[in-house]
C-alpha atoms as a PDB file:
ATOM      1  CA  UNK A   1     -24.427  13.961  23.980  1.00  0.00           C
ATOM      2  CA  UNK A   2     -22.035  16.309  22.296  1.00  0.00           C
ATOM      3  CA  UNK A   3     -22.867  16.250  18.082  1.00  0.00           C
ATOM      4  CA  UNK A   4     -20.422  16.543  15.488  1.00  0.00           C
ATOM      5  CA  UNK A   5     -20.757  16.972  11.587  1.00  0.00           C
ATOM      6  CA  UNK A   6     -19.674  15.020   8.783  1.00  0.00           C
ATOM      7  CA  UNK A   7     -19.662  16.449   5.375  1.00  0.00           C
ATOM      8  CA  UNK A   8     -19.278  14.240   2.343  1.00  0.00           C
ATOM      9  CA  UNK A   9     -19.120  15.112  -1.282  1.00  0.00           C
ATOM     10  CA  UNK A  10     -20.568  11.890  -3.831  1.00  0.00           C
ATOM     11  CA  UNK A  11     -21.836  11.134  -7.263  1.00  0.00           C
ATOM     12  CA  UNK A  12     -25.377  12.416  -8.049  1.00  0.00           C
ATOM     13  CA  UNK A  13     -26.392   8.609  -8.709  1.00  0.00           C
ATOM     14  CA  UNK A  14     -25.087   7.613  -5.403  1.00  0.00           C
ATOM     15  CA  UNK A  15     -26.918  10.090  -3.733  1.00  0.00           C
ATOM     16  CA  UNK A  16     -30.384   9.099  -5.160  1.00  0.00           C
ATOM     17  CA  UNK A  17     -29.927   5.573  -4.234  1.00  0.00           C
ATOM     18  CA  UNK A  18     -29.208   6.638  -0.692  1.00  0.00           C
ATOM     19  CA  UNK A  19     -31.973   8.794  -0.939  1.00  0.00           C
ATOM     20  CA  UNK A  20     -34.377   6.174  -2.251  1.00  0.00           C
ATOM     21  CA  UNK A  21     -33.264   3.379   0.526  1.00  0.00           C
ATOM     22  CA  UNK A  22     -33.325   6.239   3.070  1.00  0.00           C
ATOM     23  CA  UNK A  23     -37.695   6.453   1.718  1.00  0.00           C
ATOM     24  CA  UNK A  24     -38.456   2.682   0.980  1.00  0.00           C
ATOM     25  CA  UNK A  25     -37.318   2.196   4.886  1.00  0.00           C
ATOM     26  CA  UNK A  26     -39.344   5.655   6.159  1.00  0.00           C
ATOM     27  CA  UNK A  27     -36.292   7.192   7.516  1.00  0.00           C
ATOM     28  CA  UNK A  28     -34.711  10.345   6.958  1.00  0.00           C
ATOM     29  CA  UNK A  29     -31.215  10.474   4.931  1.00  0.00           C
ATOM     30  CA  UNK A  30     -29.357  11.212   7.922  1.00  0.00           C
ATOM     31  CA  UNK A  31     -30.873   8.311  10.150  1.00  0.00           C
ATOM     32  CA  UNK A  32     -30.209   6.054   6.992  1.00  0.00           C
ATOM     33  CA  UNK A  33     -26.911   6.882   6.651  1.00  0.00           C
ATOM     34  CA  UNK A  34     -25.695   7.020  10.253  1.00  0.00           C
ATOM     35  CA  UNK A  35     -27.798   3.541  10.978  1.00  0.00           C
ATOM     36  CA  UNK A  36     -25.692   1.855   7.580  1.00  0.00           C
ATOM     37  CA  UNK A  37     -22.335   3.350   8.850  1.00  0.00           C
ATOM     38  CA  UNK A  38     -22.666   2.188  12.555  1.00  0.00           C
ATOM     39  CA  UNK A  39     -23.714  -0.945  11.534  1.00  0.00           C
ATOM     40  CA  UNK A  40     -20.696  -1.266   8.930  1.00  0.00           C
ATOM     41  CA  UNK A  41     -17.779   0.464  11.520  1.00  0.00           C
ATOM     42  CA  UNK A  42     -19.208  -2.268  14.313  1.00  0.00           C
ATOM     43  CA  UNK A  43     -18.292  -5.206  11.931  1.00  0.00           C
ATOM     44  CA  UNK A  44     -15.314  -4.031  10.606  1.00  0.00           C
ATOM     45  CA  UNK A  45     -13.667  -3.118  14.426  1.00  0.00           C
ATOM     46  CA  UNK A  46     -15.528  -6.626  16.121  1.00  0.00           C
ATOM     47  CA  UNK A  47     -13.553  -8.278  12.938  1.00  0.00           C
ATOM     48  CA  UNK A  48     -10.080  -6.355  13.733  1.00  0.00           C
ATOM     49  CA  UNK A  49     -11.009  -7.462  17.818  1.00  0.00           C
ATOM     50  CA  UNK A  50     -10.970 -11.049  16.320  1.00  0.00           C
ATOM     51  CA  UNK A  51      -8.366 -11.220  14.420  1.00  0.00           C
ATOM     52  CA  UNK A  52      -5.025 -12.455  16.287  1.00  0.00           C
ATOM     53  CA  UNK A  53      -7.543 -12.475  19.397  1.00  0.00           C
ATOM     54  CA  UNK A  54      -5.448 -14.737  21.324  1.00  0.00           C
ATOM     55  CA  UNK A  55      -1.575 -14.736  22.181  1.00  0.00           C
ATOM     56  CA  UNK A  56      -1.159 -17.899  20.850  1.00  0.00           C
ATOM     57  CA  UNK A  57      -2.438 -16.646  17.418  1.00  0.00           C
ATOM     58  CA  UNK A  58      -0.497 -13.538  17.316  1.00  0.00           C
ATOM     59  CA  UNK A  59       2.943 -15.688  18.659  1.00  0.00           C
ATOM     60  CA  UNK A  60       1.923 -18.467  15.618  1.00  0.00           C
ATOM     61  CA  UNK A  61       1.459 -15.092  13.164  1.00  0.00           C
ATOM     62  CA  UNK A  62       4.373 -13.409  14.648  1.00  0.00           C
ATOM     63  CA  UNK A  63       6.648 -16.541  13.814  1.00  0.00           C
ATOM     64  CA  UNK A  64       5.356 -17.018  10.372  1.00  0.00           C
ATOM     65  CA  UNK A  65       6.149 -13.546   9.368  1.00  0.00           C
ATOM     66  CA  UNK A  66       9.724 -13.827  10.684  1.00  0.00           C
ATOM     67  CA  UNK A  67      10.989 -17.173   9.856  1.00  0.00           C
ATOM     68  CA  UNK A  68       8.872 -18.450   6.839  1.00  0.00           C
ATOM     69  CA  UNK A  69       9.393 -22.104   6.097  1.00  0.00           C
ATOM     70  CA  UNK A  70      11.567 -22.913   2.419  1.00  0.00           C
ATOM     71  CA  UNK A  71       8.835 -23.148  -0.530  1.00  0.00           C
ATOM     72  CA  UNK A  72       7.743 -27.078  -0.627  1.00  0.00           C
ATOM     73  CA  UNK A  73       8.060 -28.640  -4.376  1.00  0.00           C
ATOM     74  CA  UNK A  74       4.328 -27.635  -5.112  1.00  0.00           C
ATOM     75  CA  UNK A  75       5.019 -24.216  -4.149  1.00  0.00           C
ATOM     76  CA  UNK A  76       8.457 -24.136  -6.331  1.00  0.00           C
ATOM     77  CA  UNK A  77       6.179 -25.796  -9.547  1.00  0.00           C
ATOM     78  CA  UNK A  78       3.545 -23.171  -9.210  1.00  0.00           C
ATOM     79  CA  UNK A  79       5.847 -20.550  -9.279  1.00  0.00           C
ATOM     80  CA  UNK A  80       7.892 -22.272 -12.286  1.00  0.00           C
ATOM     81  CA  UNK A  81       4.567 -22.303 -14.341  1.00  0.00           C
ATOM     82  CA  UNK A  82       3.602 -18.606 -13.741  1.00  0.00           C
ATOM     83  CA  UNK A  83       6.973 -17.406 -14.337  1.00  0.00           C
ATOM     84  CA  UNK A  84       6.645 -19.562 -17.580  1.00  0.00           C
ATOM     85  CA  UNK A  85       3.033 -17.876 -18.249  1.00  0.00           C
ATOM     86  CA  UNK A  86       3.910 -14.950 -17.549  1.00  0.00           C
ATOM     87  CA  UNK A  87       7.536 -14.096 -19.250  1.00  0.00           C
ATOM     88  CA  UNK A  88       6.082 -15.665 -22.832  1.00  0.00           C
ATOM     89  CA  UNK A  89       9.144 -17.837 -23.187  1.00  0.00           C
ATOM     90  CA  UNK A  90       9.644 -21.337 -22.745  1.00  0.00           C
ATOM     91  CA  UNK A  91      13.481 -20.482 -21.320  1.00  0.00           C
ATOM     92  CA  UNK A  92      12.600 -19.928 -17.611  1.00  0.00           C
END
């Protein structure tokens, strides 16, 4: 297997608290670190696999995003009362 380098730059802090995991579990810094980023990049790309997995979801998505439905009377109230909230006048 081919290797590669990464080189990172961090706060001094950040690096002792890597450090001190990287000891409490008896593994080196590098081990550590590459065993927390694998971990982390597998969850985050099985989470993009899931997401919209199936046709159906991505035709359902697909059709929200290009014909939203008209803002029910809830909606239109909510939005009434934060542009109220937010504009600090009672004429809204």
């Amino acid at each position: 297997m081919q290797k590669a380098r990464m080189n990172i730059r961090l706060p001094q802090d950040l690096k002792a608290l890597i450090e001190r995991g990287a000891s409490i579990t008896g593994m080196s810094v590098t081990d550590f670190l590459v065993l927390s980023a694998t971990e982390k990049a597998e969850q985050a790309v099985e989470k993009h696999k899931t997401f919209l997995a199936s046709r159906k979801d991505q035709e359902v998505f697909f059709e929200a995003l290009m014909n939203p439905g008209k803002p029910n009377d809830r909606l239109q109230a909510a939005a009434w009362r934060y542009k109220k909230m937010t504009s600090g006048s009672e004429d809204v």
